[in-house]
Every structure is written in structure tokens, then in C-alpha cells.
Protein backbone atom coordinates (compact mmCIF):
# COMPACT_ATOMS: atom_id res chain seq x y z
CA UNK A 1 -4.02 7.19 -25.02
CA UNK A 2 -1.12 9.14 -25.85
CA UNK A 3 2.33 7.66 -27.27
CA UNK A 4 4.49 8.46 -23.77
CA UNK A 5 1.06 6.74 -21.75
CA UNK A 6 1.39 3.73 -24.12
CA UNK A 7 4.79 3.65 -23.53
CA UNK A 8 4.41 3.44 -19.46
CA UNK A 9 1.84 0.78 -19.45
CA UNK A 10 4.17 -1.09 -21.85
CA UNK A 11 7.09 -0.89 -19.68
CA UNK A 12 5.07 -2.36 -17.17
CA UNK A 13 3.66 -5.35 -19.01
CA UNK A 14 7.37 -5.55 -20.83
CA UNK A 15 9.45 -5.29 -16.93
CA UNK A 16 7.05 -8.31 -15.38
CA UNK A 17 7.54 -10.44 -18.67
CA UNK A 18 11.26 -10.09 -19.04
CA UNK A 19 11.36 -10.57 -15.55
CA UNK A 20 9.07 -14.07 -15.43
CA UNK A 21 10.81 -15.17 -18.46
CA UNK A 22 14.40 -14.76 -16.41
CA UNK A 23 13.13 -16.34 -13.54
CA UNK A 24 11.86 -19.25 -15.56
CA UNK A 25 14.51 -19.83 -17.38
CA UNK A 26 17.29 -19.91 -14.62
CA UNK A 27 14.84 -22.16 -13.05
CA UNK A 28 15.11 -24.27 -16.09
CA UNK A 29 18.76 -24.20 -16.89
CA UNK A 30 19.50 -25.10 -13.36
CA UNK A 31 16.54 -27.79 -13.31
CA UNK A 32 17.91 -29.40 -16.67
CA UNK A 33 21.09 -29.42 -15.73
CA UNK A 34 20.39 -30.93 -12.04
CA UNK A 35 18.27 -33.40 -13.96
CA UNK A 36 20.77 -34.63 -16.83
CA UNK A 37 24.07 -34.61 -14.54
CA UNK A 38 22.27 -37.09 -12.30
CA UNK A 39 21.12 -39.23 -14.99
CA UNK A 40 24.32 -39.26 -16.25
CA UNK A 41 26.35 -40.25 -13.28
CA UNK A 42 23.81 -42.34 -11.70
CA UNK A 43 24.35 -44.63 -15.42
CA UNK A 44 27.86 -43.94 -15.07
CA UNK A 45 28.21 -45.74 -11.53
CA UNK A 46 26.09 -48.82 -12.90
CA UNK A 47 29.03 -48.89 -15.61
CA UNK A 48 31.60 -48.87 -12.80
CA UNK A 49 30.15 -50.92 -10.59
CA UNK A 50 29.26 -53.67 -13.70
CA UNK A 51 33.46 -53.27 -14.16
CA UNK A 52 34.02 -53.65 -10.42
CA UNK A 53 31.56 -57.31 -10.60
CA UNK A 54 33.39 -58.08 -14.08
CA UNK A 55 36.92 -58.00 -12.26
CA UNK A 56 36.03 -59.63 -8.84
CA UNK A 57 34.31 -62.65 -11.07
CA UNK A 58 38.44 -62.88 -13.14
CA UNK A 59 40.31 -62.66 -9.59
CA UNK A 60 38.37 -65.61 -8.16
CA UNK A 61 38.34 -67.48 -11.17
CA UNK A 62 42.66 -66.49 -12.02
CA UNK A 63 43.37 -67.63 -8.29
CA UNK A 64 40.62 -71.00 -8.43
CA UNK A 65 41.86 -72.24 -11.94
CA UNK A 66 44.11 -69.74 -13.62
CA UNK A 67 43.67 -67.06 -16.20
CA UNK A 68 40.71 -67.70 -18.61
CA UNK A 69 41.48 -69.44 -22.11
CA UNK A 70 40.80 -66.24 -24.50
CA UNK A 71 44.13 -65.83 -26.02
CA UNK A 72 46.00 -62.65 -26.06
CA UNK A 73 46.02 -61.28 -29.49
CA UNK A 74 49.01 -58.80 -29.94
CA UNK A 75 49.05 -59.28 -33.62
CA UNK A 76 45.74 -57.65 -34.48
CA UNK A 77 45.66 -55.47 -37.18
CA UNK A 78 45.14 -51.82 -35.53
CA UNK A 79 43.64 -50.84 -38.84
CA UNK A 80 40.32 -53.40 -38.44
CA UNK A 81 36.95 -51.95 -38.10
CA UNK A 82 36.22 -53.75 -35.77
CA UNK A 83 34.59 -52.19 -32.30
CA UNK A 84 35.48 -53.29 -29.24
CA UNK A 85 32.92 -55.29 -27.05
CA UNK A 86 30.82 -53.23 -24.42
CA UNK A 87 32.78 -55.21 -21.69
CA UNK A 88 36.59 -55.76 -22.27
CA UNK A 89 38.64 -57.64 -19.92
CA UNK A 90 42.16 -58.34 -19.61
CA UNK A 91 45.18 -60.00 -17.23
CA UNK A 92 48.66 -59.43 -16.78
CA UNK A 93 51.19 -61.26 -15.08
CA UNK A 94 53.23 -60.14 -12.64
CA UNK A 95 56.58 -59.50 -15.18
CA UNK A 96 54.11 -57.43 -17.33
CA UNK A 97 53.22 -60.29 -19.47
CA UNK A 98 49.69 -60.12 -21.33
CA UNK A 99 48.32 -63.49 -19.80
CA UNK A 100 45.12 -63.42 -21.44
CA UNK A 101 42.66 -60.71 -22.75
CA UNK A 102 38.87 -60.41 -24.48
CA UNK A 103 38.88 -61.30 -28.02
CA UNK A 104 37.85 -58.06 -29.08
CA UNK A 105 40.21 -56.11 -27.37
CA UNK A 106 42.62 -54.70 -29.79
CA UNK A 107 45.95 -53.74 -28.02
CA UNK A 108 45.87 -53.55 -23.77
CA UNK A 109 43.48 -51.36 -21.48
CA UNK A 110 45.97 -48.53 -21.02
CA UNK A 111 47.19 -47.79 -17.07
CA UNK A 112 46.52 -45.07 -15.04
CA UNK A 113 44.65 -43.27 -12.19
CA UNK A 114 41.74 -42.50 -14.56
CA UNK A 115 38.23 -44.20 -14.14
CA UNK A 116 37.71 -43.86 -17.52
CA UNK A 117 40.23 -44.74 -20.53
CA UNK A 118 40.02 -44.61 -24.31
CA UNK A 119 40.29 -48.03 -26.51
CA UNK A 120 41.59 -48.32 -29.90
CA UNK A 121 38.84 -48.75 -32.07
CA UNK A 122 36.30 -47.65 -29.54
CA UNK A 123 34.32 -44.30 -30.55
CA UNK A 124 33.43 -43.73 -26.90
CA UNK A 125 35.40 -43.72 -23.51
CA UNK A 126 34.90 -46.99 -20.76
CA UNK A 127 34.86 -47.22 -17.10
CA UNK A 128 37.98 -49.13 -15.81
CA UNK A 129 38.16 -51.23 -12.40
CA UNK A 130 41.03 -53.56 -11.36
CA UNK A 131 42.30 -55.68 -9.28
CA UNK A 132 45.32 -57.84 -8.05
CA UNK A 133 45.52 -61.61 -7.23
CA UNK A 134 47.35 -63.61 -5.15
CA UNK A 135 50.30 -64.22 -7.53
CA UNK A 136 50.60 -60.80 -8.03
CA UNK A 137 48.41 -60.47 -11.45
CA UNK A 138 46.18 -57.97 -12.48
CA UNK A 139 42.83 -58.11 -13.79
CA UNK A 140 41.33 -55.34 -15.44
CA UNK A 141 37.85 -54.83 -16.65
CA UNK A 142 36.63 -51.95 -19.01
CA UNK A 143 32.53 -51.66 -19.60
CA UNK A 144 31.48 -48.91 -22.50
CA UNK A 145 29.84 -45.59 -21.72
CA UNK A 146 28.44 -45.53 -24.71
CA UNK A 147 24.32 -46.10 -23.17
CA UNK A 148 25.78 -43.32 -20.65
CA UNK A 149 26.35 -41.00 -23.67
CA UNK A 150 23.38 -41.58 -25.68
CA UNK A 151 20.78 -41.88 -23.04
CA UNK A 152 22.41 -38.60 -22.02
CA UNK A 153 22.17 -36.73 -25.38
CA UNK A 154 18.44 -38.92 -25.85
CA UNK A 155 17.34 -36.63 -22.40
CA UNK A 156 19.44 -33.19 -22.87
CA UNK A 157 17.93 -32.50 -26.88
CA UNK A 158 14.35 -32.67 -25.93
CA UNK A 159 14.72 -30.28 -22.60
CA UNK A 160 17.22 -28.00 -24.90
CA UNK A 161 14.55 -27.64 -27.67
CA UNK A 162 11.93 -27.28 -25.26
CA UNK A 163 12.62 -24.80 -23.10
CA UNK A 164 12.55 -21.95 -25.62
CA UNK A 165 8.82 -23.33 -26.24
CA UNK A 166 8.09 -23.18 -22.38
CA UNK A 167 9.53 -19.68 -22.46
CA UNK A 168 7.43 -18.45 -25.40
CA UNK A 169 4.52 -20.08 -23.34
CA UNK A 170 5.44 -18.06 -19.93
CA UNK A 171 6.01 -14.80 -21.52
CA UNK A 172 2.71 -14.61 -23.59
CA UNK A 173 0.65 -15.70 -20.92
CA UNK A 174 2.73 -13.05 -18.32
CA UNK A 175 1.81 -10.68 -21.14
CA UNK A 176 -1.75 -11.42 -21.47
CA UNK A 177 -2.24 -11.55 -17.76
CA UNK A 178 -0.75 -8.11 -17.11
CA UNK A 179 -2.01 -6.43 -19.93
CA UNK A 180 -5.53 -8.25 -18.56
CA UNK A 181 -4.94 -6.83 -15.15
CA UNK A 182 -3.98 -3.33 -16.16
CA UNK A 183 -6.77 -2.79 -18.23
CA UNK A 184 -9.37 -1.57 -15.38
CA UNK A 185 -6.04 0.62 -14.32
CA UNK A 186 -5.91 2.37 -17.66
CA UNK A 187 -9.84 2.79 -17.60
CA UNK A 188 -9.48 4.38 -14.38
CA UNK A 189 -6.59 6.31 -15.54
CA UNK A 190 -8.56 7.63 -18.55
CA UNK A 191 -11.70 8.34 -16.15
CA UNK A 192 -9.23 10.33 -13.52
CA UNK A 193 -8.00 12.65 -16.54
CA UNK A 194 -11.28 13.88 -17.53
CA UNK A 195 -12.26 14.90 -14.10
CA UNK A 196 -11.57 18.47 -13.42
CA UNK A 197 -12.71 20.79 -10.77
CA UNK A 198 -16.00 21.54 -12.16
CA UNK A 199 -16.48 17.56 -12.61
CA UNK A 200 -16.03 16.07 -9.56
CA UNK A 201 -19.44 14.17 -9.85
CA UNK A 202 -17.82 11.92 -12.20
CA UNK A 203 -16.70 8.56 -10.86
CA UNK A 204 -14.00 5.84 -11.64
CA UNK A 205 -15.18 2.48 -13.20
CA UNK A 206 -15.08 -0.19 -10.30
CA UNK A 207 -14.15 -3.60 -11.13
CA UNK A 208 -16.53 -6.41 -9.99
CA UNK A 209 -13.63 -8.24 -8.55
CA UNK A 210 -12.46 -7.09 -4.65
CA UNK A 211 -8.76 -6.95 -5.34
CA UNK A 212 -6.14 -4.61 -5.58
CA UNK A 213 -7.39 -2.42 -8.01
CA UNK A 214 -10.71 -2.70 -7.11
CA UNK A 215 -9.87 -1.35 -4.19
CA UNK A 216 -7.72 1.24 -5.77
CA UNK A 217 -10.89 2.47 -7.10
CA UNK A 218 -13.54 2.38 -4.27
CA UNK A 219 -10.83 4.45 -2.57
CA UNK A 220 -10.16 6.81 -5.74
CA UNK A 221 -14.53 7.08 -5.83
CA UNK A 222 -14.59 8.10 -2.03
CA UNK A 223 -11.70 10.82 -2.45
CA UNK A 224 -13.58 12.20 -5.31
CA UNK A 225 -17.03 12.15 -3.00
CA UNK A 226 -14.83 13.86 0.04
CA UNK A 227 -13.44 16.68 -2.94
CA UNK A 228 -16.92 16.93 -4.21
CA UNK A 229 -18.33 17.59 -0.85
CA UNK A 230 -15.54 19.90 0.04
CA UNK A 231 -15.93 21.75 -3.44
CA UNK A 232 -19.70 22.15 -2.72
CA UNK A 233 -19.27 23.26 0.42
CA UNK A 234 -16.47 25.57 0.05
CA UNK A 235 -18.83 27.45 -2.97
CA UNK A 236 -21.52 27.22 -0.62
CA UNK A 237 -19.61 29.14 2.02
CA UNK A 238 -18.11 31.52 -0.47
CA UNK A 239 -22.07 32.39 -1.41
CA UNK A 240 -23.32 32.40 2.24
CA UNK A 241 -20.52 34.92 3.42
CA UNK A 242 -20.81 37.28 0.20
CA UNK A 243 -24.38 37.59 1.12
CA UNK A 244 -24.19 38.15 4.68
CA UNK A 245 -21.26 40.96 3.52
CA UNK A 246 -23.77 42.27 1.56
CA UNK A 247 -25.78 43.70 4.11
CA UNK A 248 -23.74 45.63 6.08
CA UNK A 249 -22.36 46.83 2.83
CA UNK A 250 -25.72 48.29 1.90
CA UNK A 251 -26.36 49.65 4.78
CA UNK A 252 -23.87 51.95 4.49
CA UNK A 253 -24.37 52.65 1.12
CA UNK A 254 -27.98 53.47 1.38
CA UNK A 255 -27.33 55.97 4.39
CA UNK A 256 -23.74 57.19 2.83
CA UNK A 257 -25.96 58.27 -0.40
CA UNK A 258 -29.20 59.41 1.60
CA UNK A 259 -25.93 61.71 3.34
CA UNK A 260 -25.31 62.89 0.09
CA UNK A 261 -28.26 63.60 -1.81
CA UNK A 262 -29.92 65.13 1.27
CA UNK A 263 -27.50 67.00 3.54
CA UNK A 264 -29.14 67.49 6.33
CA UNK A 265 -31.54 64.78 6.45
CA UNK A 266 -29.95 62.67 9.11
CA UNK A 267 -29.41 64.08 12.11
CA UNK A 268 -26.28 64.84 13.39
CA UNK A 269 -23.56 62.05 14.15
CA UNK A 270 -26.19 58.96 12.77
CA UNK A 271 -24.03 58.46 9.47
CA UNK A 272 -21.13 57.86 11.39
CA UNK A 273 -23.10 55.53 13.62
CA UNK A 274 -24.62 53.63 10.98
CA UNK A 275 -21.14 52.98 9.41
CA UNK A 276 -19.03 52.49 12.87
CA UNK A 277 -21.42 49.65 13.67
CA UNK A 278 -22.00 47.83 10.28
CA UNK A 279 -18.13 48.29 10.13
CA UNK A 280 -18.11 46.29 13.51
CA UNK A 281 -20.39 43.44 12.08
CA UNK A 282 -18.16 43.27 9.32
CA UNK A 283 -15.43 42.70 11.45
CA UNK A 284 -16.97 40.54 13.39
CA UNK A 285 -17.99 38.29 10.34
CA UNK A 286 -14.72 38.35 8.86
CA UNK A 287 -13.19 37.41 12.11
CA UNK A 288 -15.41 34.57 12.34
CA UNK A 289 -14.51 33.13 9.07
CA UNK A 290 -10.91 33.74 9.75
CA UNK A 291 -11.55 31.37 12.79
CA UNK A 292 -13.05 28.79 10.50
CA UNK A 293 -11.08 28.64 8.03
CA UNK A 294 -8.15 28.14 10.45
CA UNK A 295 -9.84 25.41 12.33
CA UNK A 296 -10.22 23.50 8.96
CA UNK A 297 -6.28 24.10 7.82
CA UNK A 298 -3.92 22.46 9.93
CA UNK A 299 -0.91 24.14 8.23
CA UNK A 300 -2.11 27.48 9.51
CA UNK A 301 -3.52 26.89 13.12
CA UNK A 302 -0.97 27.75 15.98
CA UNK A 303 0.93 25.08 17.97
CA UNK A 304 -1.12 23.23 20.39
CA UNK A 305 -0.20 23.39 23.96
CA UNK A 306 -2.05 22.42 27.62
CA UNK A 307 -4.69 24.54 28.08
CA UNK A 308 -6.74 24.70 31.33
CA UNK A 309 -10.36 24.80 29.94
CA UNK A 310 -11.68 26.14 33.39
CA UNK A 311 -9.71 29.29 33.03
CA UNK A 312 -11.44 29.68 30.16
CA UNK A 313 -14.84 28.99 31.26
CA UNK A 314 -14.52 31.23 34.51
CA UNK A 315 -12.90 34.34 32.25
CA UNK A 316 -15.88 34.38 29.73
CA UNK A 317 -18.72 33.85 33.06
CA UNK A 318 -17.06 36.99 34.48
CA UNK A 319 -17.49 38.70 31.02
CA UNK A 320 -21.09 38.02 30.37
CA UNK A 321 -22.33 38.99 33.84
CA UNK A 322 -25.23 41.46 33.31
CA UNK A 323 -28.18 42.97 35.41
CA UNK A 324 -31.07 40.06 35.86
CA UNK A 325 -28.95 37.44 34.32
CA UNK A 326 -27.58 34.81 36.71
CA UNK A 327 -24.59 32.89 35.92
CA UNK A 328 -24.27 29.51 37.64
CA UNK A 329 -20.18 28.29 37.80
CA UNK A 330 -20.42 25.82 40.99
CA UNK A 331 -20.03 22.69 38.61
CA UNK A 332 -16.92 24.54 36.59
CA UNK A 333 -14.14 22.15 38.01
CA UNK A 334 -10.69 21.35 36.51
CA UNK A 335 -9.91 20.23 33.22
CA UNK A 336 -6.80 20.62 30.60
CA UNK A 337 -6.56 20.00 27.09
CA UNK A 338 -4.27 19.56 24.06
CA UNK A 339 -4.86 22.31 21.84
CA UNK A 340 -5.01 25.28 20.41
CA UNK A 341 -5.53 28.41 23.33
CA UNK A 342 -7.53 30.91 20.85
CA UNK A 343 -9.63 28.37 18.94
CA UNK A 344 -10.92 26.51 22.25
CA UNK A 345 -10.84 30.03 23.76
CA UNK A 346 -13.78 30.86 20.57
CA UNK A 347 -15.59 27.70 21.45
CA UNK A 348 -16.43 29.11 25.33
CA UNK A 349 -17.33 32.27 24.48
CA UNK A 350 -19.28 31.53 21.47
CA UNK A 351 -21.43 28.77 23.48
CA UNK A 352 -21.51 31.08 26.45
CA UNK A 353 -23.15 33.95 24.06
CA UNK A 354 -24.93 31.57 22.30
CA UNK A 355 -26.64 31.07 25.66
CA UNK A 356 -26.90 34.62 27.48
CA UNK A 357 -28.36 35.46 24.02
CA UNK A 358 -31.80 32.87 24.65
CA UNK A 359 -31.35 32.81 28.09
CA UNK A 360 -34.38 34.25 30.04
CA UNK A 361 -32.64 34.38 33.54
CA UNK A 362 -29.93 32.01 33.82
CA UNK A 363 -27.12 30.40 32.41
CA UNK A 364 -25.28 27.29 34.00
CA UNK A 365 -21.92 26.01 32.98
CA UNK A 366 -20.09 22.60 33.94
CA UNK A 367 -16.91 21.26 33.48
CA UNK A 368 -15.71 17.53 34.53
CA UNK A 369 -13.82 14.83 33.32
CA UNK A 370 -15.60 11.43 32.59
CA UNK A 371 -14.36 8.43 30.46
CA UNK A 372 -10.85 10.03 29.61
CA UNK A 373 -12.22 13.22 28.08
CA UNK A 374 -13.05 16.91 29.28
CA UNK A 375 -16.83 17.47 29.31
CA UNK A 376 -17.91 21.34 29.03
CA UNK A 377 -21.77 21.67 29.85
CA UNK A 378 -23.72 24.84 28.48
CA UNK A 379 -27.46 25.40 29.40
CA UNK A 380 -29.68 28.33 28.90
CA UNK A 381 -33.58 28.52 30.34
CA UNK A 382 -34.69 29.77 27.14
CA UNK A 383 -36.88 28.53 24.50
CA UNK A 384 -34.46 25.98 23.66
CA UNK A 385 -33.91 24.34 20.26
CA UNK A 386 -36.15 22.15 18.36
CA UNK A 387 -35.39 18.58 17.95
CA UNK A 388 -35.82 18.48 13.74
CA UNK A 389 -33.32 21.46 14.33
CA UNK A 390 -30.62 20.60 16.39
CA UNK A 391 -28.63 19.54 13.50
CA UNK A 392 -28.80 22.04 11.39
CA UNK A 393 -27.93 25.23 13.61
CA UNK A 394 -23.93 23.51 13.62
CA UNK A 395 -24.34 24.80 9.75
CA UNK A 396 -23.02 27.60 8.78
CA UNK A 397 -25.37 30.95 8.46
CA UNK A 398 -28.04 29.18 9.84
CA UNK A 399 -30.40 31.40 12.01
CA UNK A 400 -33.86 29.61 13.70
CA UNK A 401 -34.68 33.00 14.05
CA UNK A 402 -33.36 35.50 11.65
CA UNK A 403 -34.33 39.06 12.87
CA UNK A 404 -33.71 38.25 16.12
CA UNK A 405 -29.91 36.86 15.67
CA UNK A 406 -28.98 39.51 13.40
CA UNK A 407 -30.82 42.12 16.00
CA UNK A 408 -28.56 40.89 18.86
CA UNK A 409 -25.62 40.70 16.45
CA UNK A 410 -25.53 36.87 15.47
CA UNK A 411 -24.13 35.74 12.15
CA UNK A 412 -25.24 32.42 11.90
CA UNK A 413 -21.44 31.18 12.19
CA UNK A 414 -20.61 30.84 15.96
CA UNK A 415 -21.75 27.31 16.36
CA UNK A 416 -20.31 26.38 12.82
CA UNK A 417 -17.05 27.57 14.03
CA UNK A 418 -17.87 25.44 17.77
CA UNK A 419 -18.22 22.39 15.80
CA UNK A 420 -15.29 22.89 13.19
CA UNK A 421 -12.98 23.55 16.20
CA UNK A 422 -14.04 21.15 18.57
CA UNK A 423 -14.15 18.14 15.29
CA UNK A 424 -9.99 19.22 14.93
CA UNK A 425 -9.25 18.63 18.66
CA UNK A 426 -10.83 14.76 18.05
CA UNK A 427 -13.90 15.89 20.24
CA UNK A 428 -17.28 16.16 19.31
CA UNK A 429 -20.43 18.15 20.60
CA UNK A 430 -24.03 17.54 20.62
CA UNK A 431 -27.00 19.51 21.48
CA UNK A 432 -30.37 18.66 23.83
CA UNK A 433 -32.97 19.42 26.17
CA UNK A 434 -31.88 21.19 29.33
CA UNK A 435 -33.75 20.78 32.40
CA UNK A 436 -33.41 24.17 32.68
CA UNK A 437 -35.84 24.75 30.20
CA UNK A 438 -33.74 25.69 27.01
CA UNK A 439 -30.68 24.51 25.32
CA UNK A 440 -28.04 22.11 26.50
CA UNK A 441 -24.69 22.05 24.97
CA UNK A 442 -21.96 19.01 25.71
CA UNK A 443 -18.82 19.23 24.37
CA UNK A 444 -15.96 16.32 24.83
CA UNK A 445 -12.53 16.69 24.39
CA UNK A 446 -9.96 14.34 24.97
CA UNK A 447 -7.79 14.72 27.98
């Protein structure tokens, strides 16, 4: 694993743990502070409401009996230690006089609109409620927030010096699970660089688990099988058509030097035939595997259009119409296409030669629509076809009977090409029994 690979499957493992560790800990922050501000004020309104109870208890008692005997105590020395009581009270009279105040109160529970105040002596703030009576005296009561600040800083230290822990805890474990998860992914990673073109039979390690990257794989194992096949078959082509280009090749090297070693031997005008006609199979040949390889690259094939299939049909009966062979069309009715003109133009007249060639007598051809799609029909009354063998003549270069194709100028490609066409239309075409006696061809194409 090189330094730069490292690097990317670290940046990975590093983005998803920064970014579960930012998640979690605005989800903390938020969820601590949520948490300790309504602690805080929900002990904060028991404060206020035990000053609002303190003071309604004074006003009944100032207006039943008077002002409570606790003497105000002016005179205290502001410099005593002592702390103020967690509950101070006080009550002034209506010309501002101190009427009578908690014993530990040292000084007067200052005025104002605050609901908390600050007491001499006091080292935290209290809640203040008051209230007037009917002789126009106030009574003021002040309760201590001190519980409010300790519970407070009791509940805030332990979630402050815990939540770097939790963090710690969510990114190793993010960590560990990603690095975990991208393990298989660097296998297959590894696996994927050693494969090369003359390697394709390797496969990617599958992971027992159906998930994501399990999947990833299956699918990564089934491209490789679809290049593999495609890589044997292309080779397999490329042998197939430099043998069958060897023969015509030799042909006209054998008479070219029998020409030349022996003028005179061949009789006049039979080296030029020899090489005009194995010129004309090579031509033929190398027209045929232009056709394939068109029909299996959709960049190069020419822009489909509607095609009328029965023009087709009818133009290739007319062409093959020869002395003693009868050519049956009363079934040819209408049916158009999607496609490509030339290719589905090769399909016809390949099937239709395909069948004068075995045909003893006759050759019938139908055309129809049935269940959305064009059906083209092509029987012969020859020997017909084999059933182990009806498979294998789609292959390419494949000749039931060798001599005789190559005498009557087959190369073993036409029905390759019929299949490879009519497969990149989104038809298909199968091969039976006729009741004619031979071959029966049925090819569907969608309408």
C-alpha cells in the first residue's frame, strides 16, 4: 500500500471521525447546557417562590398583630464575620423607618427592580420578594442562592470533565468501525490492481456479509466475468477471422507462384480468375466483420430511424428469385421498426440466403405483428438443422457443413452477424423445425 493510498483511506477514516466527534459534541454542549440552565432556574424559582411564602406569612402577621419582635440592629459592626441567614427578612414603615428586621441581617435588603440583590456579609446573591400592607409598610424577604450555585457547579464539573472522555470514546470507536469497514474495500482495491488484461480470471474477495460492499464486489466479480468473456471472445474472433483470411490468401499465393515458376501452365485468364474471386470472398468476409463489429459498438452504428421491414423482405424475395426455386411472400404483411436501415437490411438477406442456400424447392417468408413486436418468419424445405445444433450455428465461423458452405460461398458469419444485430435492436431470434421440411427462423423485434 503505497504512502498517497494510505493517505486516502486515512482521510476517509480521519473525515467520518472528525465529523462524529463534531456532531457529538454540539450535541453535548447544547445537551449540557439545556440540562444545567434548567436545573438552575427550576432551584432558582423554589428560592423565589420560598421568598414570595416568607413575605405573604410577615404581611398577614404586620396587619393581624404588628411587625414581629426581632429588633432592628443598625449598630452592627459591618466588619463581623458573621453570614447572613439563608432567609432574611425585613419591614419598613411607611416614613422609611426600619420597623423590624432578621437578626442576622447586617444593614437593610437594598431596593430595586432586581430579583436578586447582594447582602453585606453574604458570599452569594438572594432572591428578593416584597410586599405592602395595609398601613402602607413593606415587607421584604431575601432567601440565599447559595444551594442554586453549588448544586449548579455540583452538576456542570462532572458533564465538563466528562465529555472530553465521551469524545475520546466516540472517535476511537468511529475509527475502529471505519477502518473495520474499509478493510474488505482496500482488499478489493489491492485485488483490482493486480488484474490486468491478461488476468481477468482473477476475482475480488467477497465479504460474507450482504451489504454495501459486498455488493460492491459481487458486482466488481460479474464485470470482470462480462470483460473476461468479452476478452475471450474478442481473441477468439481475432483467431477465427485470421484463419478464414488465410485461405483465400493462399489460394492466391499458390496459383500466383505456380504463374511464376511455370509460365504457361495455367491456361489463359485462370490466374486472374482465381484471384478476382478469392479477392471477392475476402471482401465479402471483411464486410461481414465490419457488420459485426458495428452491431456490437453503439458509438459507431448509424442513427436509428423507422424502417418498414416488409420493404425489406419483398426487395431481397425479388433478388433471390432463380429457375426451380419458388419463393412464397403471401404472409409478408406490414411491419416498421426502430433501427438501424443497413444492419436490419443484413439480417433479411442473410436469413433469406441462409435459406435459398438449403432450400430444395422453396422458400417461404412471413411478416406480422403479435404481442407488440414485429415477427419475421424464414423457412427453407431443406435438410433443416439439428436440434443439438441449433445453438451453435448463431456462433461465429461455425459451418454444419464445411465444404459445402464455403463451396456456395458461406463464411460461417451470416447468422453470427443475424443474432448480434437483432440482440442490439432488443429482439431476439430462435431457430426450429419447419413444416416445410427444413429450417425455421423467427425473429422479434419490438414495434
Amino acid at each position: 500500500m503505497t504512502g498517497a493510498d494510505m493517505r486516502a483511506a486515512g482521510s476517509v477514516r480521519l473525515r467520518t471521525t472528525l465529523a462524529a466527534v463534531l456532531v457529538v459534541a454540539v450535541a453535548l454542549v447544547v445537551g449540557v447546557a439545556a440540562l444545567v440552565l434548567t436545573v438552575r432556574g427550576s432551584l432558582r424559582d423554589a428560592a423565589e417562590t420560598t421568598a414570595e411564602q416568607r413575605v405573604a406569612d410577615l404581611v398577614a402577621q404586620v396587619e393581624a398583630s404588628g411587625p414581629p419582635h426581632a429588633a432592628p440592629d443598625d449598630e452592627t459592626d459591618d466588619e463581623t464575620d458573621d453570614e447572613p441567614e439563608d432567609v432574611v427578612w425585613q419591614v419598613v414603615g411607611p416614613d422609611s423607618q426600619l420597623l423590624a428586621a432578621d437578626p442576622s441581617l447586617r444593614g437593610r435588603i437594598p431596593d430595586g427592580d432586581d430579583d436578586t440583590v447582594e447582602l453585606p456579609g453574604a458570599e452569594h446573591r438572594y432572591a428578593v420578594a416584597s410586599d405592602d400592607t395595609e398601613d402602607g409598610s413593606v415587607v421584604t424577604a431575601a432567601v440565599s442562592l447559595e444551594d442554586v450555585d453549588e448544586t449548579t457547579a455540583a452538576l456542570a464539573a462532572p458533564l465538563l470533565l466528562g465529555a472530553p472522555l465521551l469524545l475520546l470514546v466516540v472517535g476511537a470507536t468511529t475509527w475502529l468501525v471505519v477502518s473495520r469497514a474499509l478493510r474488505p474495500v482496500e482488499r478489493i482495491r489491492a485485488e483490482v490492481e493486480r488484474i490486468s488484461g491478461s488476468s481477468l480470471d482473477r476475482r475480488v474477495p467477497e465479504p460474507p456479509v450482504r451489504d454495501e460492499v459486498g455488493r460492491l464486489a459481487r458486482t466488481m466479480n460479474q464485470m470482470l466475468v462480462r470483460l473476461q468473456g468479452a476478452r475471450d471472445r474478442q481473441e477468439e474472433f481475432v483467431a477465427d477471422a485470421s484463419h478464414e483470411l488465410r485461405s483465400p490468401l493462399a489460394s492466391i499465393r499458390q496459383a500466383a507462384e505456380v504463374a511464376r515458376a511455370h509460365p504457361g501452365a495455367l491456361p489463359d485468364g485462370e490466374l486472374a480468375a482465381t484471384v478476382h474471386e478469392e479477392v471477392l470472398r475476402m471482401q465479402s468476409l471483411v464486410d461481414q466483420l465490419l457488420v459485426l463489429a458495428r452491431a456490437g459498438d453503439a458509438r459507431g452504428r448509424a442513427p436509428w430511424a423507422e424502417v418498414d421491414l416488409d420493404d425489406l423482405v419483398l426487395a431481397d424475395a425479388r433478388r433471390v428469385i432463380r429457375s426451380g426455386l419458388t419463393i412464397d411472400t403471401r404472409d409478408v404483411g406490414a411491419g416498421r421498426v426502430h433501427g438501424d436501415a443497413v444492419a436490419l437490411a443484413q439480417v433479411v438477406r442473410n436469413l433469406v440466403d441462409n435459406a435459398a442456400r438449403h432450400a430444395r424447392r422453396g422458400v417461404r417468408l412471413s411478416l406480422g405483428a403479435a404481442d407488440g413486436a414485429v415477427v419475421l418468419t424464414v423457412e427453407d424445405d431443406g435438410t433443416g438443422v439439428p436440434e443439438r445444433d441449433r445453438d451453435r450455428v448463431f456462433e461465429r465461423f461455425v459451418r454444419l457443413d464445411d465444404a459445402r458452405a464455403r463451396d456456395a460461398g458461406g463464411s460461417g458469419l451470416g447468422l453470427a452477424i443475424v443474432r448480434e444485430v437483432v440482440t442490439a435492436h432488443g429482439g431476439s431470434v430462435a431457430l426450429g423445425p419447419s413444416a416445410l421440411g427444413g429450417a425455421r427462423f423467427d425473429v422479434r423485434l419490438p414495434a
